[in-house]
PDB file of N, CA and C in Angstrom:
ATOM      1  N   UNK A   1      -4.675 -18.013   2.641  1.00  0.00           N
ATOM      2  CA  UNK A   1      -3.395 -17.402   2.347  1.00  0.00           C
ATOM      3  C   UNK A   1      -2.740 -16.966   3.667  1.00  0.00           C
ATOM      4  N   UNK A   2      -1.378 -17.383   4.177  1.00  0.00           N
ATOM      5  CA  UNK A   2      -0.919 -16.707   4.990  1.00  0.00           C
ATOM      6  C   UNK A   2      -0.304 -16.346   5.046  1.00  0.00           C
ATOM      7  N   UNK A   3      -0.056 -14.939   5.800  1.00  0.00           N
ATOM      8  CA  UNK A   3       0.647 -13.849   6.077  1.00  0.00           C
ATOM      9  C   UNK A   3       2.096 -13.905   6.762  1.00  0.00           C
ATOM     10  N   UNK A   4       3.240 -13.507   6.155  1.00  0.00           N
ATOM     11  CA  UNK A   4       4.294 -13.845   6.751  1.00  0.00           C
ATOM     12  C   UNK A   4       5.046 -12.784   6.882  1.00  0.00           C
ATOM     13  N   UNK A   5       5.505 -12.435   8.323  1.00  0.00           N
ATOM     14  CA  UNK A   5       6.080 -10.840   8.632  1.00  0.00           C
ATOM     15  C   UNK A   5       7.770 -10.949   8.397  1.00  0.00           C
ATOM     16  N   UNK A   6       8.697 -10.311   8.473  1.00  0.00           N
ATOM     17  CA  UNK A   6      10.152 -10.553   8.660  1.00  0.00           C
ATOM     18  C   UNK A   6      10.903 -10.060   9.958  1.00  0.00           C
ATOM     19  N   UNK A   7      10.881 -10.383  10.655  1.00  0.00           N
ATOM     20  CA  UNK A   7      11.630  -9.590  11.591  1.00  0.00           C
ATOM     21  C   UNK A   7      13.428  -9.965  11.887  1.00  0.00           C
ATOM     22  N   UNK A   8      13.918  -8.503  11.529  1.00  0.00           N
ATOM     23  CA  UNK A   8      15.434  -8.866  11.392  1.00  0.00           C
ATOM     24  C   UNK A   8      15.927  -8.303  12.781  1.00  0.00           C
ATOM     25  N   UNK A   9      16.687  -9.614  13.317  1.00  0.00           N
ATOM     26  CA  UNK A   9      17.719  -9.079  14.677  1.00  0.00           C
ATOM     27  C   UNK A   9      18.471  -9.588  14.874  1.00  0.00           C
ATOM     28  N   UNK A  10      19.092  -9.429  13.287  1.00  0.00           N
ATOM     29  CA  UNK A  10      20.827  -9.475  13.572  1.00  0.00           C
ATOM     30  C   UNK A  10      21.213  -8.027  14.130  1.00  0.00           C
ATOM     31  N   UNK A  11      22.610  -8.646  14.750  1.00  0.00           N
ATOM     32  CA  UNK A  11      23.714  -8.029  15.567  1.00  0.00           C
ATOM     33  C   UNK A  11      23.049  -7.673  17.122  1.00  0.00           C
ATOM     34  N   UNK A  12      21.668  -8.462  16.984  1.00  0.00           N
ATOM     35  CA  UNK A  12      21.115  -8.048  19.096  1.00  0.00           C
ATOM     36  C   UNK A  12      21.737  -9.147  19.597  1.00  0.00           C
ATOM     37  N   UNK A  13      22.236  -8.740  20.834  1.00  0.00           N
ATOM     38  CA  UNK A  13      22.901 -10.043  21.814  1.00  0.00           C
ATOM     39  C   UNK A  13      21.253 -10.058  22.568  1.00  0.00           C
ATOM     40  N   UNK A  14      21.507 -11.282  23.492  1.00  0.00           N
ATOM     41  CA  UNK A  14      20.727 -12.055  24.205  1.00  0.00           C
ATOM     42  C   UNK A  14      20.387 -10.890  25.432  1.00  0.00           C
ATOM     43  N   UNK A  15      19.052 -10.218  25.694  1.00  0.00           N
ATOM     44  CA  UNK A  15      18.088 -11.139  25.876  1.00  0.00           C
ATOM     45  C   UNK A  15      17.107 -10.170  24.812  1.00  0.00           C
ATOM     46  N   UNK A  16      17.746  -9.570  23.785  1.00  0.00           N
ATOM     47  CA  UNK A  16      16.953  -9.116  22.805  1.00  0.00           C
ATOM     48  C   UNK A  16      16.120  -9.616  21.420  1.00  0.00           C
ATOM     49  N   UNK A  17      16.810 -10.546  20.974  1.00  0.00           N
ATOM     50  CA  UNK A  17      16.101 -11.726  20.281  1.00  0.00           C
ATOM     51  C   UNK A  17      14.668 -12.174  20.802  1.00  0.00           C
ATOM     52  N   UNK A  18      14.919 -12.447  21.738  1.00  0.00           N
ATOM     53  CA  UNK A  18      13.725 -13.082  22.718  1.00  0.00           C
ATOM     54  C   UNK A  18      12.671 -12.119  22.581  1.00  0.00           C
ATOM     55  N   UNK A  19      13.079 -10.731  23.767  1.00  0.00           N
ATOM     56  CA  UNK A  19      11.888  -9.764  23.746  1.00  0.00           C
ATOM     57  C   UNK A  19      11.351  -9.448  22.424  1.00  0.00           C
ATOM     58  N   UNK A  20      12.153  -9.102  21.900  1.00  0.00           N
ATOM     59  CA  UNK A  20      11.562  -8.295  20.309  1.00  0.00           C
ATOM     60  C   UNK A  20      10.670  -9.417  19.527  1.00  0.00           C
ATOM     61  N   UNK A  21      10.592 -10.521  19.756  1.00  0.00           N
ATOM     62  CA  UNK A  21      10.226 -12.018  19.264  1.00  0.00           C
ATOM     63  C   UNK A  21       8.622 -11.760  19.881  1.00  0.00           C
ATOM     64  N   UNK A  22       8.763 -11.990  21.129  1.00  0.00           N
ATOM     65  CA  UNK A  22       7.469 -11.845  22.022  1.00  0.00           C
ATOM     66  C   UNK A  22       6.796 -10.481  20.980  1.00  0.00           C
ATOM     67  N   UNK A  23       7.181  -9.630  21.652  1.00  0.00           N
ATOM     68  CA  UNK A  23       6.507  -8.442  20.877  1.00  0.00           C
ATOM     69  C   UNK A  23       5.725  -8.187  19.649  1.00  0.00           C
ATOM     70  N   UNK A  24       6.680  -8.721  18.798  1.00  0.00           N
ATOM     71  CA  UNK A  24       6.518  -8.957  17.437  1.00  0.00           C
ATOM     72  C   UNK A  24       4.891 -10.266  16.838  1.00  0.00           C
ATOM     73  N   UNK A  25       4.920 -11.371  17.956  1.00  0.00           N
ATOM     74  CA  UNK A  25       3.989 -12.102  17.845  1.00  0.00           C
ATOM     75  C   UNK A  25       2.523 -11.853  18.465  1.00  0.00           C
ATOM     76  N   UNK A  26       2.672 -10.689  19.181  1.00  0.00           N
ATOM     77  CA  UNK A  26       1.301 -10.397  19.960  1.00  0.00           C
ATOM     78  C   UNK A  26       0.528 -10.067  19.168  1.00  0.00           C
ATOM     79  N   UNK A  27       0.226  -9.076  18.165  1.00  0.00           N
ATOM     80  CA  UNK A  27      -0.747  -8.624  17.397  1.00  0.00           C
ATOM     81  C   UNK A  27      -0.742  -9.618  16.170  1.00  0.00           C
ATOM     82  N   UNK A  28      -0.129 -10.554  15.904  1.00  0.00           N
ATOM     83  CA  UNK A  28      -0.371 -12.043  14.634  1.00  0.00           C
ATOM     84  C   UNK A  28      -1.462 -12.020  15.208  1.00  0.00           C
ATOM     85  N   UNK A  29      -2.279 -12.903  14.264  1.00  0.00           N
ATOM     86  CA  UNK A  29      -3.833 -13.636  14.329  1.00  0.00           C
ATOM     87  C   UNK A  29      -3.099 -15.447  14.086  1.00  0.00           C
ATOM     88  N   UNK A  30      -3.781 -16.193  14.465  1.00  0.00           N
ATOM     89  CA  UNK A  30      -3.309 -17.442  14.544  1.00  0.00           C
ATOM     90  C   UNK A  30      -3.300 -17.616  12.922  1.00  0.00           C
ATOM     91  N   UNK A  31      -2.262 -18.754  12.719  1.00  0.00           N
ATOM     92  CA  UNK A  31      -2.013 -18.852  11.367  1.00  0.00           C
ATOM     93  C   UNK A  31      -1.009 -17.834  10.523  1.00  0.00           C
ATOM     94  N   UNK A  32      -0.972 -16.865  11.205  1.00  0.00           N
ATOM     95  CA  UNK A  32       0.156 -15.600  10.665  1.00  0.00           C
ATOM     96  C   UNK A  32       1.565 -16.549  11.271  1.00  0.00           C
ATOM     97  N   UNK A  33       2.619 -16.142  10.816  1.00  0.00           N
ATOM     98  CA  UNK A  33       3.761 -16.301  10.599  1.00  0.00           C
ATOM     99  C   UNK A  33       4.548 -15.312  10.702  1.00  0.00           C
ATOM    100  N   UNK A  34       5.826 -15.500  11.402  1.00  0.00           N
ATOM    101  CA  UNK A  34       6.867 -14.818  12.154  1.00  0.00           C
ATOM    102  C   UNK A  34       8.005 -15.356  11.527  1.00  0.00           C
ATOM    103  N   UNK A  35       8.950 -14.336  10.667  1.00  0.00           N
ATOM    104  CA  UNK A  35      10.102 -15.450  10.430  1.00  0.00           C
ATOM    105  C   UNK A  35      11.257 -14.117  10.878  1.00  0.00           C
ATOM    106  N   UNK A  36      11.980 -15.043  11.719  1.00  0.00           N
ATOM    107  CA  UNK A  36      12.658 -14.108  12.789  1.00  0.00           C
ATOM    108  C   UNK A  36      14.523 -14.315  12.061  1.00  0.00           C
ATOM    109  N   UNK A  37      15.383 -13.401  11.576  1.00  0.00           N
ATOM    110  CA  UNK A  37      16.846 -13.406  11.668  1.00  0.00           C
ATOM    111  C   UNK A  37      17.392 -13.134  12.421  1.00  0.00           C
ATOM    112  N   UNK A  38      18.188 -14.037  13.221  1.00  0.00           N
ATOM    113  CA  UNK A  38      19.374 -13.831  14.714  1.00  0.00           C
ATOM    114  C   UNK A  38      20.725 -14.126  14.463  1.00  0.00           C
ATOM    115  N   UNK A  39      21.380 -13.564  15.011  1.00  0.00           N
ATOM    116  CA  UNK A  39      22.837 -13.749  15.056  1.00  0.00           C
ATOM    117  C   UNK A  39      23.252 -14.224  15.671  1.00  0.00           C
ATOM    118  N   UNK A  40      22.389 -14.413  17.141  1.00  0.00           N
ATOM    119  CA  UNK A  40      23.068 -13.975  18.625  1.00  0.00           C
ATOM    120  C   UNK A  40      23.164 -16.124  18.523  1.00  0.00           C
ATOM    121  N   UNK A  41      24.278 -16.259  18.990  1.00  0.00           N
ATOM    122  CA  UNK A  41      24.239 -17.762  18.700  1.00  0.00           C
ATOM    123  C   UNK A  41      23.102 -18.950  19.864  1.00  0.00           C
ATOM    124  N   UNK A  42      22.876 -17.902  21.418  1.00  0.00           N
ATOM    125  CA  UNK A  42      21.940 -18.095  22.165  1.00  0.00           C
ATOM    126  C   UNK A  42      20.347 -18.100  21.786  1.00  0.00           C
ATOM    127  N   UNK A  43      20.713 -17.286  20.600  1.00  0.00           N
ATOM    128  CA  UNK A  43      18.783 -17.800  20.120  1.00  0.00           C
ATOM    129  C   UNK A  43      18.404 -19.032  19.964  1.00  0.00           C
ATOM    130  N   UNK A  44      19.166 -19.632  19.592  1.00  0.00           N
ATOM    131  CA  UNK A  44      18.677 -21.248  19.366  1.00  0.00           C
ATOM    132  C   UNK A  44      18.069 -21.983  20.909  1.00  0.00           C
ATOM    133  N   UNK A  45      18.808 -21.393  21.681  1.00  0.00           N
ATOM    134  CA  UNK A  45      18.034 -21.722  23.181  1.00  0.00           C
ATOM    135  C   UNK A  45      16.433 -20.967  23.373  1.00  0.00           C
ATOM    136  N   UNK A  46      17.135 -19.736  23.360  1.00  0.00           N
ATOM    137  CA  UNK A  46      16.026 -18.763  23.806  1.00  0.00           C
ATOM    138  C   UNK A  46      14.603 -18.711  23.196  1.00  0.00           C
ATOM    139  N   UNK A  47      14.767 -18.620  21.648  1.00  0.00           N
ATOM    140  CA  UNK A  47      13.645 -18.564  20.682  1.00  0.00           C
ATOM    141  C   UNK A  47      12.323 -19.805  21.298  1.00  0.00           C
ATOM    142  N   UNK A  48      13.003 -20.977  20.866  1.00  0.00           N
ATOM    143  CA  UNK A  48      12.454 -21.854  21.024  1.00  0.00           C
ATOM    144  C   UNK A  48      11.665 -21.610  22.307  1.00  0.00           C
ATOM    145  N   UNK A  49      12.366 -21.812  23.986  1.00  0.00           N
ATOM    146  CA  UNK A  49      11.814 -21.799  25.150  1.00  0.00           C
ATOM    147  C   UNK A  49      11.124 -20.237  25.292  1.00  0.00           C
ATOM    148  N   UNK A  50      10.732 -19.301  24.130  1.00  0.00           N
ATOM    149  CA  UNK A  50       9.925 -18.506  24.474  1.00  0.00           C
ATOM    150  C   UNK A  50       8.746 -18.956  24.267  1.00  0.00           C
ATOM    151  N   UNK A  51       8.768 -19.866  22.679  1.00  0.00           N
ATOM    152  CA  UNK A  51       7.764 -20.312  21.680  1.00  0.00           C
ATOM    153  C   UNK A  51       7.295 -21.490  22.638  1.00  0.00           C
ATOM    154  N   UNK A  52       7.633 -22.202  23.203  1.00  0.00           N
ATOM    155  CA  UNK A  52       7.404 -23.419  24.260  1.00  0.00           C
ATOM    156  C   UNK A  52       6.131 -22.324  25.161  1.00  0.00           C
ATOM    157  N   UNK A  53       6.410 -21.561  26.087  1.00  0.00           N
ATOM    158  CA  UNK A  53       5.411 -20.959  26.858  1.00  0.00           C
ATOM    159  C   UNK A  53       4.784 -20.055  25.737  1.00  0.00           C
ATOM    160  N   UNK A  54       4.743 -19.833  24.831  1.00  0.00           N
ATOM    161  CA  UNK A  54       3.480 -19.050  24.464  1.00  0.00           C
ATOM    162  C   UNK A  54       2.861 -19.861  23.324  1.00  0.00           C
ATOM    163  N   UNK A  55       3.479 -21.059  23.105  1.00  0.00           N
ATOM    164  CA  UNK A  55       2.133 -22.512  22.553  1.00  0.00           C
ATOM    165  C   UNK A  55       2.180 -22.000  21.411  1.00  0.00           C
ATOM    166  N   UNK A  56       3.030 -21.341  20.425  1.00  0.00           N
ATOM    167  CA  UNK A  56       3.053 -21.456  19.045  1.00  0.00           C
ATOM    168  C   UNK A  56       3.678 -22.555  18.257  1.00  0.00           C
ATOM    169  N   UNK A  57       4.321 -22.547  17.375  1.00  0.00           N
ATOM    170  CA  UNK A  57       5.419 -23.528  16.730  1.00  0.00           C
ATOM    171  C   UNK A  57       6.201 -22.808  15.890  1.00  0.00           C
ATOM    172  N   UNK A  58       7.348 -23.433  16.003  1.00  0.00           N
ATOM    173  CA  UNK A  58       8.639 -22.292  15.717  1.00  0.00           C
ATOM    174  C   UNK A  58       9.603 -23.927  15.087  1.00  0.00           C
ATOM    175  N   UNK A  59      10.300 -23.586  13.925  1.00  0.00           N
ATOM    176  CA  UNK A  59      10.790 -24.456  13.382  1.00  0.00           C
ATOM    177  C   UNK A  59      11.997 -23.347  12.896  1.00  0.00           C
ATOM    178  N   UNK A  60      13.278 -24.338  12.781  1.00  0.00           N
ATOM    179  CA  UNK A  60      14.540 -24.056  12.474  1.00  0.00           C
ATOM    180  C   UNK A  60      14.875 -23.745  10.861  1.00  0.00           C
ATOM    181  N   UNK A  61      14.584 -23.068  10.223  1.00  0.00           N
ATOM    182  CA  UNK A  61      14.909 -23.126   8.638  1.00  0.00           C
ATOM    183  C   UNK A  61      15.791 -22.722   8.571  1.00  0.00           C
ATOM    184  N   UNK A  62      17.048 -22.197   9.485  1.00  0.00           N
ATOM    185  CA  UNK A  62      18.388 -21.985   8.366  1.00  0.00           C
ATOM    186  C   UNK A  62      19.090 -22.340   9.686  1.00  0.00           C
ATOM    187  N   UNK A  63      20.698 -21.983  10.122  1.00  0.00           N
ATOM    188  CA  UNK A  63      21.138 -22.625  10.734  1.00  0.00           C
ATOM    189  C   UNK A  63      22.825 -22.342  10.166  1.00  0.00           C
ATOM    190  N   UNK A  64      23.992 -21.666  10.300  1.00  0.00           N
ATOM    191  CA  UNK A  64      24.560 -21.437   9.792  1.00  0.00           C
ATOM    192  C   UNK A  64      25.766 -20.754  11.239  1.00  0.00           C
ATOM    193  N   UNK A  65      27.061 -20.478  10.774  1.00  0.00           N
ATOM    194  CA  UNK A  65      27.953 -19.870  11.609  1.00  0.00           C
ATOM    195  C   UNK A  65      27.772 -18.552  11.585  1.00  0.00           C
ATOM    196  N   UNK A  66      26.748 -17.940  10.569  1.00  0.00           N
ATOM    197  CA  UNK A  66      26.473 -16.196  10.560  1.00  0.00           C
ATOM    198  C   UNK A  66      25.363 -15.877  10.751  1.00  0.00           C
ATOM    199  N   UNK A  67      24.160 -17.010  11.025  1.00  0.00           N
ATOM    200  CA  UNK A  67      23.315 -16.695  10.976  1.00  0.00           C
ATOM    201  C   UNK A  67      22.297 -17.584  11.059  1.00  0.00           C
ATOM    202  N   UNK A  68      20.814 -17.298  11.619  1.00  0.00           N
ATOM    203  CA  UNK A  68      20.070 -18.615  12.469  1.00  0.00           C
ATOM    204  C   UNK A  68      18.853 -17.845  12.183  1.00  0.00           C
ATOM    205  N   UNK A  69      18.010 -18.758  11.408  1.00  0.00           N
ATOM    206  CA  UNK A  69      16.450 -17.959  11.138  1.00  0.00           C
ATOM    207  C   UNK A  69      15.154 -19.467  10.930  1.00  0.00           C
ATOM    208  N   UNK A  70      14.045 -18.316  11.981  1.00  0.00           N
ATOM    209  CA  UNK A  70      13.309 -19.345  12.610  1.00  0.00           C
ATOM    210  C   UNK A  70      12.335 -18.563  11.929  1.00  0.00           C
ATOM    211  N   UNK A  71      10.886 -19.622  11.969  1.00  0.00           N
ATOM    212  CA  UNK A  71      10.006 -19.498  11.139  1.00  0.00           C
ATOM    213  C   UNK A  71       9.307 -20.129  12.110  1.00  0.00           C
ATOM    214  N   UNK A  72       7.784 -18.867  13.061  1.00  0.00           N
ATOM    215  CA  UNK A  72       7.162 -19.304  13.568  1.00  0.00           C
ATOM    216  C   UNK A  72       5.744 -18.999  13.472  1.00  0.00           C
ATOM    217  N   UNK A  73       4.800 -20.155  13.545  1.00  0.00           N
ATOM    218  CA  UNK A  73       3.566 -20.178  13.511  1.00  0.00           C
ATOM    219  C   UNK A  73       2.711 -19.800  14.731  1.00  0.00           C
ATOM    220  N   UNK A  74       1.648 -18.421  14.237  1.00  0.00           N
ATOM    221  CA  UNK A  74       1.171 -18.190  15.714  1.00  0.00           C
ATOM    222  C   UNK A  74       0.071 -18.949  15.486  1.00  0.00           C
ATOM    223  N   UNK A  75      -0.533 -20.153  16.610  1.00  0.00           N
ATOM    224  CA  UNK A  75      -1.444 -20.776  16.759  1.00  0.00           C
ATOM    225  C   UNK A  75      -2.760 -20.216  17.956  1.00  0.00           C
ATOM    226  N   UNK A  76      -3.686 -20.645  17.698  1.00  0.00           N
ATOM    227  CA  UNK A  76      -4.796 -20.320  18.595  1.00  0.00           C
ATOM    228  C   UNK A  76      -4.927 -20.221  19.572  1.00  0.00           C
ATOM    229  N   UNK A  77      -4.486 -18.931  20.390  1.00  0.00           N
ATOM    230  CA  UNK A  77      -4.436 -18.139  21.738  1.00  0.00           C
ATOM    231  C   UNK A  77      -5.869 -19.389  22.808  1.00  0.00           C
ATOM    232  N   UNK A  78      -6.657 -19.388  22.182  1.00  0.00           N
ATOM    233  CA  UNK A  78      -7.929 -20.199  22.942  1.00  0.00           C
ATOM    234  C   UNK A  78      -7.618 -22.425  22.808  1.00  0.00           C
ATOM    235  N   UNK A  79      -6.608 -22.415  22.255  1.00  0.00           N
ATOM    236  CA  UNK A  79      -6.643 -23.996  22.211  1.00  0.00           C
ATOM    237  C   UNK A  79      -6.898 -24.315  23.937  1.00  0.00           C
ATOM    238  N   UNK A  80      -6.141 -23.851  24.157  1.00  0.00           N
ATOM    239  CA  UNK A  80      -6.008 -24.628  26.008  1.00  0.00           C
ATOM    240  C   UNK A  80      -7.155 -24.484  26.990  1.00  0.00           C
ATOM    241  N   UNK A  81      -8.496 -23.781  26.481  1.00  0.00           N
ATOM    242  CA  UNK A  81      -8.915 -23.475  27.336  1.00  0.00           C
ATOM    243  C   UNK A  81     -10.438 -24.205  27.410  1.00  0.00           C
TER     244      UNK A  81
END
């Protein structure tokens, strides 16, 4: 069964999406789930190239002129090593 948190950050401009994102994924256990709401229209850059260096997977599920919500998988801190 996995666990899926909500984290809402609408109305943060850039570079708050991002941090609060990081934050938010440190204490997941791999397999937990992050599903993040942004406004800021720069998340679509940012989110992603956070999720790129910290080796999770982060997929686009909504996508809209009010609103942009990502759904990310925390994967196994030890794969790379």
């Amino acid at each position: 069964m996995t666990t899926t948190t909500i984290l809402d950050l609408t109305g943060l401009k850039c570079p708050l999406p991002a941090l609060k994102t990081r934050k938010a994924l440190k204490p997941l256990k791999a397999g937990e789930r992050l599903e993040v709401h942004c406004t800021d229209p720069l998340s679509v850059i940012d989110i992603p190239n956070l999720i790129r260096e910290t080796g999770d997977m982060v997929e686009i599920t909504e996508r809209s002129e009010t609103r942009i919500v990502f759904l990310i998988e925390k994967q196994d801190g030890a794969a790379g090593s």
